[in-house]
PDB file of N, CA and C in Angstrom:
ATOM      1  N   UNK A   1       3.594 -29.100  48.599  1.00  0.00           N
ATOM      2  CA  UNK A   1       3.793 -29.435  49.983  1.00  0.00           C
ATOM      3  C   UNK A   1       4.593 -28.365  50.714  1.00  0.00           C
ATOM      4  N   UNK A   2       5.870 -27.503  50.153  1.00  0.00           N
ATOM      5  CA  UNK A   2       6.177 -26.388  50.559  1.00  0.00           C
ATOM      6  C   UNK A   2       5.167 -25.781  51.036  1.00  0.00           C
ATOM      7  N   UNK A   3       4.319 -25.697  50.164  1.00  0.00           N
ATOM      8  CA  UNK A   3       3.342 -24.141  51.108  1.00  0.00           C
ATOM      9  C   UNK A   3       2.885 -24.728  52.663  1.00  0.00           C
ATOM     10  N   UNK A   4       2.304 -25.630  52.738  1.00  0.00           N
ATOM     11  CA  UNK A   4       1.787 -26.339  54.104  1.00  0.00           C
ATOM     12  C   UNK A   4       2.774 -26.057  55.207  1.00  0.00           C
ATOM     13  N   UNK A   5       4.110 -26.217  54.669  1.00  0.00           N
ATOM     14  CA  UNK A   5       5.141 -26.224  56.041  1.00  0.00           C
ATOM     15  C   UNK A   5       5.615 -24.525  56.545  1.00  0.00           C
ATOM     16  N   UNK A   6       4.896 -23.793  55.115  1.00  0.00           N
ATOM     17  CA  UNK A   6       5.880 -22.463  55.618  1.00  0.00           C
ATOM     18  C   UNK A   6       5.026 -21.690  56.223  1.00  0.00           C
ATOM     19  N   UNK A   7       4.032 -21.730  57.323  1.00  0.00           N
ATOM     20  CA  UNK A   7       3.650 -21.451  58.703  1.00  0.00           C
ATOM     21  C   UNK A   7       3.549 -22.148  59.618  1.00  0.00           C
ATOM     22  N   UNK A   8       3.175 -23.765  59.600  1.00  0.00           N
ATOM     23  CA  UNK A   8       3.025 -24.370  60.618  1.00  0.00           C
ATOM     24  C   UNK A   8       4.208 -25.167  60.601  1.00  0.00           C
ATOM     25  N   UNK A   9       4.423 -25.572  62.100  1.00  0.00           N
ATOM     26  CA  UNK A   9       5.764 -26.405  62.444  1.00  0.00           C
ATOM     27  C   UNK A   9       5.255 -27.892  61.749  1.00  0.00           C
ATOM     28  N   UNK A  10       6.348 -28.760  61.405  1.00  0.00           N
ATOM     29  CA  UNK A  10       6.834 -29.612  60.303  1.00  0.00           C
ATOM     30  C   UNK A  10       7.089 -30.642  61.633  1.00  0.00           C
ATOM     31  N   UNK A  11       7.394 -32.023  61.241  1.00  0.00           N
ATOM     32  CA  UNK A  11       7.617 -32.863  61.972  1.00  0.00           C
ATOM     33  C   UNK A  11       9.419 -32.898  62.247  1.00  0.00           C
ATOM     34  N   UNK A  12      10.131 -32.530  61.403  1.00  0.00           N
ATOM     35  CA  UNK A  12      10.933 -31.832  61.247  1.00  0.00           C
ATOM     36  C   UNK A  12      11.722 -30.460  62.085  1.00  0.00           C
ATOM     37  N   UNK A  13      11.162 -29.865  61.768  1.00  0.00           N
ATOM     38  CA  UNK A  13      10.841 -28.898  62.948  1.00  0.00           C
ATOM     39  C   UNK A  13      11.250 -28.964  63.814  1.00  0.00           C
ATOM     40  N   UNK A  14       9.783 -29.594  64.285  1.00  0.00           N
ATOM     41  CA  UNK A  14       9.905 -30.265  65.774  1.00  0.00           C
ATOM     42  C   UNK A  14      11.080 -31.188  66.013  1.00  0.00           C
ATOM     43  N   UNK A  15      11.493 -31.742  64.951  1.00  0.00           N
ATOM     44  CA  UNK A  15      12.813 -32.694  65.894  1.00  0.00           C
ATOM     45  C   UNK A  15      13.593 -31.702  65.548  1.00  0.00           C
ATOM     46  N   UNK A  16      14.316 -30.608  65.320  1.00  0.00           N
ATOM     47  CA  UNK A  16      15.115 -29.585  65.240  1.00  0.00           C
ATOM     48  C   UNK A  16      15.204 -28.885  66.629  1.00  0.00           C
ATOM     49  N   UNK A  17      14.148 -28.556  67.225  1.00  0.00           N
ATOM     50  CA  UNK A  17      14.028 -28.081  68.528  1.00  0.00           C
ATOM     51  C   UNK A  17      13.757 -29.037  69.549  1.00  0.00           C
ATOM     52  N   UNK A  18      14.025 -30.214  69.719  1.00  0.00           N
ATOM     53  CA  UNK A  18      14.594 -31.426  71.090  1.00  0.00           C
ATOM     54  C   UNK A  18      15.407 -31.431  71.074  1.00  0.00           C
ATOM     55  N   UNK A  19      16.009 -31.544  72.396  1.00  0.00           N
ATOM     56  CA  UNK A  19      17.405 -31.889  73.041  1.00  0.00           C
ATOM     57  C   UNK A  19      18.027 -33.220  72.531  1.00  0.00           C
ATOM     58  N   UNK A  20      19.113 -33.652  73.110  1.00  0.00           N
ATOM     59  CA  UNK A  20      19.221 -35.043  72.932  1.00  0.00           C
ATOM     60  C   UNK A  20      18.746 -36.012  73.812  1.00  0.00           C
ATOM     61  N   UNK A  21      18.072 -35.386  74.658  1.00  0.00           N
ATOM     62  CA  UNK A  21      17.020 -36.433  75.860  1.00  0.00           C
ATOM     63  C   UNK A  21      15.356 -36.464  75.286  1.00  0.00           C
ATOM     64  N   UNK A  22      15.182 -35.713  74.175  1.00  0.00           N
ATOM     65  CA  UNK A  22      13.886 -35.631  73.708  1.00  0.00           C
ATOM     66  C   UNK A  22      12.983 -34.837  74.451  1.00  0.00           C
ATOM     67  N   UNK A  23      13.307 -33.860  75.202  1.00  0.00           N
ATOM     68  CA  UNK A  23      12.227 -33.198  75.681  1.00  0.00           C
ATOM     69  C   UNK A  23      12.467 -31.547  74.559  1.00  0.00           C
ATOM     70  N   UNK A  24      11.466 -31.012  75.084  1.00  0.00           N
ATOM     71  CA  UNK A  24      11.856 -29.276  74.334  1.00  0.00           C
ATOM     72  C   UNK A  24      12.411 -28.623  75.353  1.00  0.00           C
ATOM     73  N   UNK A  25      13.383 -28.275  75.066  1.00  0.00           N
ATOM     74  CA  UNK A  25      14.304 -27.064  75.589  1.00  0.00           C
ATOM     75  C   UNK A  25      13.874 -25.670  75.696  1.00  0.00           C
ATOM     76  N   UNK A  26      14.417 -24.763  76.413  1.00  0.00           N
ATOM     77  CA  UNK A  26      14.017 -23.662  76.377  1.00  0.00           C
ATOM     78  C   UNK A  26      15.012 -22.601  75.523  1.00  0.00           C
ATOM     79  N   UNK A  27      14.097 -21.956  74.648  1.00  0.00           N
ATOM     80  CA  UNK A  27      14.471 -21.543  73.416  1.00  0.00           C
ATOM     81  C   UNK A  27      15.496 -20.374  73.896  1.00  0.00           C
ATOM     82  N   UNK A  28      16.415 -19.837  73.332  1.00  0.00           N
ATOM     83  CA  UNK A  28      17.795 -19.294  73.919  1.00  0.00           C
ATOM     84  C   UNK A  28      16.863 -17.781  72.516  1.00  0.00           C
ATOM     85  N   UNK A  29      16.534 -17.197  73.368  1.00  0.00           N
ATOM     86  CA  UNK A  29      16.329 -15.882  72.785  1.00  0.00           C
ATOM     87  C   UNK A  29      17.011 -14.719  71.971  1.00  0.00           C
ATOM     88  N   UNK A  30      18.146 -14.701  71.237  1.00  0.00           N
ATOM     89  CA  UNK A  30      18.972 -14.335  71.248  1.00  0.00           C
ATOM     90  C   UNK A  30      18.662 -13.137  70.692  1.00  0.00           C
ATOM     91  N   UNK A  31      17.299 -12.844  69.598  1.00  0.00           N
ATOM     92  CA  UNK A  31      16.930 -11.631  69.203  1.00  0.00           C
ATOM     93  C   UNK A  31      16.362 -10.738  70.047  1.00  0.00           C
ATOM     94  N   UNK A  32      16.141 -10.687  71.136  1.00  0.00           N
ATOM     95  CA  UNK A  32      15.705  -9.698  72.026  1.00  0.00           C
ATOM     96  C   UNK A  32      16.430  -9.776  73.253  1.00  0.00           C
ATOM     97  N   UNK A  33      17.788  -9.678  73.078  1.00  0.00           N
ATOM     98  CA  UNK A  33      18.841 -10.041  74.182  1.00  0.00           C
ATOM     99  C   UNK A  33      19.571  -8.992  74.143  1.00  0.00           C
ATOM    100  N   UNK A  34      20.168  -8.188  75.067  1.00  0.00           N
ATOM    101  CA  UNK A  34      20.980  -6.824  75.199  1.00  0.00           C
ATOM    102  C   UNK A  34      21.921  -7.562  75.830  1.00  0.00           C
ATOM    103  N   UNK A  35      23.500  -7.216  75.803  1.00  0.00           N
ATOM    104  CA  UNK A  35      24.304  -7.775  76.077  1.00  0.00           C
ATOM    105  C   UNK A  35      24.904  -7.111  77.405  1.00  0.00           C
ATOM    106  N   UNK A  36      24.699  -7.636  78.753  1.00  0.00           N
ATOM    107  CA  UNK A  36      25.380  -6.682  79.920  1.00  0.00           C
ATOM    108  C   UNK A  36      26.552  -7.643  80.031  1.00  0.00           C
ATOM    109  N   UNK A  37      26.748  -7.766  79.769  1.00  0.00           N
ATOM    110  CA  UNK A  37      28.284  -8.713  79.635  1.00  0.00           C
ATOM    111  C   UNK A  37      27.785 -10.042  80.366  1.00  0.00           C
ATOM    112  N   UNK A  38      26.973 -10.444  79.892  1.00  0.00           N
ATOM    113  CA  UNK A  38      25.818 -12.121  79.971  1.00  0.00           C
ATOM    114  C   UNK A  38      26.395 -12.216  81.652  1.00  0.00           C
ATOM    115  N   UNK A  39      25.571 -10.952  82.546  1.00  0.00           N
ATOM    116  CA  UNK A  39      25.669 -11.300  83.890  1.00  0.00           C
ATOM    117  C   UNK A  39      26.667 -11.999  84.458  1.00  0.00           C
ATOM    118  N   UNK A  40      28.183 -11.480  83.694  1.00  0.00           N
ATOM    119  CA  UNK A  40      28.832 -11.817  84.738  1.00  0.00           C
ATOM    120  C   UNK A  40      29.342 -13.655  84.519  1.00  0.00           C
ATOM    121  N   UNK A  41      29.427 -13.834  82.435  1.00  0.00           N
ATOM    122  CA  UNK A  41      29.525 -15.576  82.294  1.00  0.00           C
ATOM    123  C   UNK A  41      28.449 -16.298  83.327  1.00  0.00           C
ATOM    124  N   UNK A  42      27.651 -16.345  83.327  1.00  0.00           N
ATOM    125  CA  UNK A  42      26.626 -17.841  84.051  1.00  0.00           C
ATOM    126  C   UNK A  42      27.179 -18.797  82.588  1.00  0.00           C
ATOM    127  N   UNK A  43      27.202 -19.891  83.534  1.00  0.00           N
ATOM    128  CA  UNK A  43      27.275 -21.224  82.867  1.00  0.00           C
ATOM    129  C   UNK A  43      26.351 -22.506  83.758  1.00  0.00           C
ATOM    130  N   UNK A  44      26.693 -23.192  83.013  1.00  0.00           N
ATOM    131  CA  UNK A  44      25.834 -24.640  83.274  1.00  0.00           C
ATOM    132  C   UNK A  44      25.752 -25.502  82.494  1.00  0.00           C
ATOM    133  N   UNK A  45      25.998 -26.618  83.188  1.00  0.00           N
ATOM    134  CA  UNK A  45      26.421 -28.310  82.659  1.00  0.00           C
ATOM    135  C   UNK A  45      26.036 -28.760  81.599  1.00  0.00           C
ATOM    136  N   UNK A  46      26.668 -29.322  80.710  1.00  0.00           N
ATOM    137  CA  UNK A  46      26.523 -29.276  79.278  1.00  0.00           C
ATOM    138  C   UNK A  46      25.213 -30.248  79.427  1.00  0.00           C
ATOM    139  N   UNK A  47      24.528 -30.942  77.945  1.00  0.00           N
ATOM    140  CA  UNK A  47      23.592 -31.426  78.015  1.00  0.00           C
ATOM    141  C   UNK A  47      24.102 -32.736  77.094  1.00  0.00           C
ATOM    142  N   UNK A  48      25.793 -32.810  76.138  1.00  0.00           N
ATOM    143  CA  UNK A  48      25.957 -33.682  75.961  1.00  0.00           C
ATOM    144  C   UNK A  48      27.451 -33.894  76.217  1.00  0.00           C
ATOM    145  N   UNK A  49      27.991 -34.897  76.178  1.00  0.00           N
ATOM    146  CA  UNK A  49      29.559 -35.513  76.659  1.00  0.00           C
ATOM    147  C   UNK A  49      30.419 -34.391  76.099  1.00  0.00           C
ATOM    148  N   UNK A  50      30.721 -33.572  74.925  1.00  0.00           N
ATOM    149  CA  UNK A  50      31.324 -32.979  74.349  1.00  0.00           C
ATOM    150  C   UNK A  50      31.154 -31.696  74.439  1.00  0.00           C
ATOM    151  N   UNK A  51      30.173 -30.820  74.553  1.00  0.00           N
ATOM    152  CA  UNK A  51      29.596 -29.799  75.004  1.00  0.00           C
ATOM    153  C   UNK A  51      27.548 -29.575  75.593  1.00  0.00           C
ATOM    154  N   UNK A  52      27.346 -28.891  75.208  1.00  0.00           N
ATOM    155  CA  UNK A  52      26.054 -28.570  75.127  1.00  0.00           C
ATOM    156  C   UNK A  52      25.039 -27.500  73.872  1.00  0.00           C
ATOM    157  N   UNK A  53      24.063 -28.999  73.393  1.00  0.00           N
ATOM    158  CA  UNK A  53      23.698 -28.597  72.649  1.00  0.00           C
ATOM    159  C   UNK A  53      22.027 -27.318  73.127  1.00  0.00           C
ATOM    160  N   UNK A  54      22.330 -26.352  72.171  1.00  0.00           N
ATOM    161  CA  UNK A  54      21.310 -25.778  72.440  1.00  0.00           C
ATOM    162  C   UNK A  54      20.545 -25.238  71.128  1.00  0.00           C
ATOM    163  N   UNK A  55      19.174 -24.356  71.362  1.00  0.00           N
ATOM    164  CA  UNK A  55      18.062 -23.900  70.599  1.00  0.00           C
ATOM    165  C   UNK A  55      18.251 -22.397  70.417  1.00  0.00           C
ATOM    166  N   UNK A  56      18.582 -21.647  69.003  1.00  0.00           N
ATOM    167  CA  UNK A  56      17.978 -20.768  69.103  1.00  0.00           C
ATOM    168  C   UNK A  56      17.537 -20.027  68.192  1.00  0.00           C
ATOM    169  N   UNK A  57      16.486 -18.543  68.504  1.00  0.00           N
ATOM    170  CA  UNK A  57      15.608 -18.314  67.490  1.00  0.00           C
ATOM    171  C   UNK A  57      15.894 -17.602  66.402  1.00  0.00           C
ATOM    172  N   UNK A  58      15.719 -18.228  65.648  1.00  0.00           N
ATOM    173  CA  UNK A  58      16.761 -17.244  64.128  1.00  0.00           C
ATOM    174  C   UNK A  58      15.493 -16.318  63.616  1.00  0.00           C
ATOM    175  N   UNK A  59      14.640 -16.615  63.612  1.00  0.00           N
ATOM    176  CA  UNK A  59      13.701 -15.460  62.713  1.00  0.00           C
ATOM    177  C   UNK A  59      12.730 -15.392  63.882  1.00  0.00           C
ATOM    178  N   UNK A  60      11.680 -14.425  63.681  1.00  0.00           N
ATOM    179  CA  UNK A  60      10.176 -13.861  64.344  1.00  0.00           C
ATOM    180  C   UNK A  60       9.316 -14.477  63.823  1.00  0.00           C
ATOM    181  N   UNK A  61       8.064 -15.134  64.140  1.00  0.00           N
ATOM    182  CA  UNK A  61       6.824 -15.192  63.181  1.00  0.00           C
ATOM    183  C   UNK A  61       6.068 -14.121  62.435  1.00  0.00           C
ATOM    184  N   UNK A  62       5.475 -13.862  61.756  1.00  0.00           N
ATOM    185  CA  UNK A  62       4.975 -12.901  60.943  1.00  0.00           C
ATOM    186  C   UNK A  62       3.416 -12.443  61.970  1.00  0.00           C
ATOM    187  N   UNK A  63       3.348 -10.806  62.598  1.00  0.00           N
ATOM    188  CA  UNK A  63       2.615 -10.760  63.226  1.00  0.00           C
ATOM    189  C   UNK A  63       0.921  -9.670  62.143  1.00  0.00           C
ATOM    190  N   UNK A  64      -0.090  -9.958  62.530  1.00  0.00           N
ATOM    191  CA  UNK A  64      -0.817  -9.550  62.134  1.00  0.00           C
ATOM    192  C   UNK A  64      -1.963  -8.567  62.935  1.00  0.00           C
ATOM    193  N   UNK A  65      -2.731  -8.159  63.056  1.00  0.00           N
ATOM    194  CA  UNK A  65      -3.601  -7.297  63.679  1.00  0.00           C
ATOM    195  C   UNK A  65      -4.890  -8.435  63.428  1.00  0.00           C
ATOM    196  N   UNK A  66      -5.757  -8.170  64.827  1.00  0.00           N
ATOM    197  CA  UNK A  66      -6.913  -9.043  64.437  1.00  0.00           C
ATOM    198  C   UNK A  66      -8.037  -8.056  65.185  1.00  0.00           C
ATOM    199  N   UNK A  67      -9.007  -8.486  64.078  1.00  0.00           N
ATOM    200  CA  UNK A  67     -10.137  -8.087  64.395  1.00  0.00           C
ATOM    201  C   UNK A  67     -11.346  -8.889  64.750  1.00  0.00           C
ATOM    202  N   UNK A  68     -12.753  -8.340  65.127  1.00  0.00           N
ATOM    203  CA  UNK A  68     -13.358  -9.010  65.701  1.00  0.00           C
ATOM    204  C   UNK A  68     -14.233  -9.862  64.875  1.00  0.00           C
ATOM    205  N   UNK A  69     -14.364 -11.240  65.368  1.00  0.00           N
ATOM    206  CA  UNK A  69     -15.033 -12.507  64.522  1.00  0.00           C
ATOM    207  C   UNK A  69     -14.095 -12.882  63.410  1.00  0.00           C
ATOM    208  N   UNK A  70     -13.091 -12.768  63.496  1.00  0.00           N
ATOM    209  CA  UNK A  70     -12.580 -12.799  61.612  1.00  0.00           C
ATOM    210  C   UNK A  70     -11.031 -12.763  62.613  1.00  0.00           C
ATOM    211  N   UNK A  71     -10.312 -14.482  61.416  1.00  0.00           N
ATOM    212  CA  UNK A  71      -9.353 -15.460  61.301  1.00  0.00           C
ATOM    213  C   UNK A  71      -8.018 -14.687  62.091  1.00  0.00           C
ATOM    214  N   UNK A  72      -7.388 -14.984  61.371  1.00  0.00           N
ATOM    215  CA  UNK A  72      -5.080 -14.356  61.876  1.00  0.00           C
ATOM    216  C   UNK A  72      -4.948 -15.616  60.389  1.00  0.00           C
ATOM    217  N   UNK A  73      -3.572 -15.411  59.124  1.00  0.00           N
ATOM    218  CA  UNK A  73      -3.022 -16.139  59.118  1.00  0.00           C
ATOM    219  C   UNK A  73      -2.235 -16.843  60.281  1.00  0.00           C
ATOM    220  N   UNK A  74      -1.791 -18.068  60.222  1.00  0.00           N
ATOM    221  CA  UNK A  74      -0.735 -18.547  60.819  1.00  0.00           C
ATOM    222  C   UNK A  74       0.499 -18.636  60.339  1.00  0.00           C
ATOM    223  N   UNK A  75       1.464 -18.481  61.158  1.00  0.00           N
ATOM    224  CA  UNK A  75       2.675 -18.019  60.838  1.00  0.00           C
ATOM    225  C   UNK A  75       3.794 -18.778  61.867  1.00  0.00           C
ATOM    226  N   UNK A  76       4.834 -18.900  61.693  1.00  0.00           N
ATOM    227  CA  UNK A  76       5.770 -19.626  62.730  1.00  0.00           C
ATOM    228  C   UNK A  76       6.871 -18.841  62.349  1.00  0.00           C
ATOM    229  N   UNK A  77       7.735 -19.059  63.246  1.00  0.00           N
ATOM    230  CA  UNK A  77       9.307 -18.760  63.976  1.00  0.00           C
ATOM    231  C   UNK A  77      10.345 -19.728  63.666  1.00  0.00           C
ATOM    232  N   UNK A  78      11.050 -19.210  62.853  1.00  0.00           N
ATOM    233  CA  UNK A  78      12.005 -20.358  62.919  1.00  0.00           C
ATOM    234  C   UNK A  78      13.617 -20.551  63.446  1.00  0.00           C
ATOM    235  N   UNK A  79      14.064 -21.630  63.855  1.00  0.00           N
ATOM    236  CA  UNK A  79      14.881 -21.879  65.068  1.00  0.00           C
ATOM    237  C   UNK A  79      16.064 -22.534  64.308  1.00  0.00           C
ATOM    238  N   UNK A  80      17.465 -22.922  65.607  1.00  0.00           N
ATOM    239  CA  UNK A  80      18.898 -23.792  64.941  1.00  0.00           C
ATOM    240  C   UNK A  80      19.181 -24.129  66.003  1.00  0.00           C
ATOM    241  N   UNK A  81      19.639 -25.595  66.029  1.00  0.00           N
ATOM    242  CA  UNK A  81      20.489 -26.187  67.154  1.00  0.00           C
ATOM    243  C   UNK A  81      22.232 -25.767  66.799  1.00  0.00           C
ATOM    244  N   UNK A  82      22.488 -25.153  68.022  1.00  0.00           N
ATOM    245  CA  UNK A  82      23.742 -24.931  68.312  1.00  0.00           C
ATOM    246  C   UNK A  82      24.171 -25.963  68.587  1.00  0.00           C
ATOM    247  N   UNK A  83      25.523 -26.544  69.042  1.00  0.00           N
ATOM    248  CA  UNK A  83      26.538 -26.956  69.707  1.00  0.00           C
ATOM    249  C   UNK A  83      27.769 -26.353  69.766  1.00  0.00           C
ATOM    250  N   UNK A  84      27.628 -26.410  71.569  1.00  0.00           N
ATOM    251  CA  UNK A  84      29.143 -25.551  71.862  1.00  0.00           C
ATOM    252  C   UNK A  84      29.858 -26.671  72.602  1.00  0.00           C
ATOM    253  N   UNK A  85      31.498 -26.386  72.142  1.00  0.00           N
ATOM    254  CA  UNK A  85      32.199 -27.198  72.304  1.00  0.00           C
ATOM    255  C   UNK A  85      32.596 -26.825  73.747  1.00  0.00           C
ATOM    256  N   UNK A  86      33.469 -27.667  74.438  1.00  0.00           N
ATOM    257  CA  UNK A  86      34.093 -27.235  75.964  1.00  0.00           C
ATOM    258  C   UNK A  86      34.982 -26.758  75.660  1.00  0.00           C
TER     259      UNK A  86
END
């Protein structure tokens, strides 16, 4: 059953990347992020009583070259819920 989950997202997974309101969040990019001193702190209202929990992407999916008429493995990205405190 390992092999099945290690490209496609897991039910699991998927509850790893919802908020605590159950919708999907927008994934906090952090591997392709250059640091200008994060514009100057932007903030915004937590998402739970204690802080705000957030998503982000710890690994890349595995990319392949495709050619014509013929498959791609599938491959996935995998993610971590933060929580930051106030």
């Amino acid at each position: 059953m390992a092999t099945l989950s290690a490209n496609a997202l897991t039910l699991a997974d998927w509850a790893k990347r919802t908020d605590p309101d159950g919708r999907v969040p927008v994934v906090a990019e952090l591997l392709s992020q250059s640091n200008e001193v994060l514009e100057d702190a932007v903030f915004a209202e937590g998402n739970l009583p204690t802080g705000h929990r957030v998503v982000i992407r710890t690994g890349l999916p595995t990319v392949y070259w495709r050619a014509l008429n013929q498959g791609i493995p599938s491959s996935k990205s995998t993610t971590a819920q933060v929580d930051e405190a106030c």
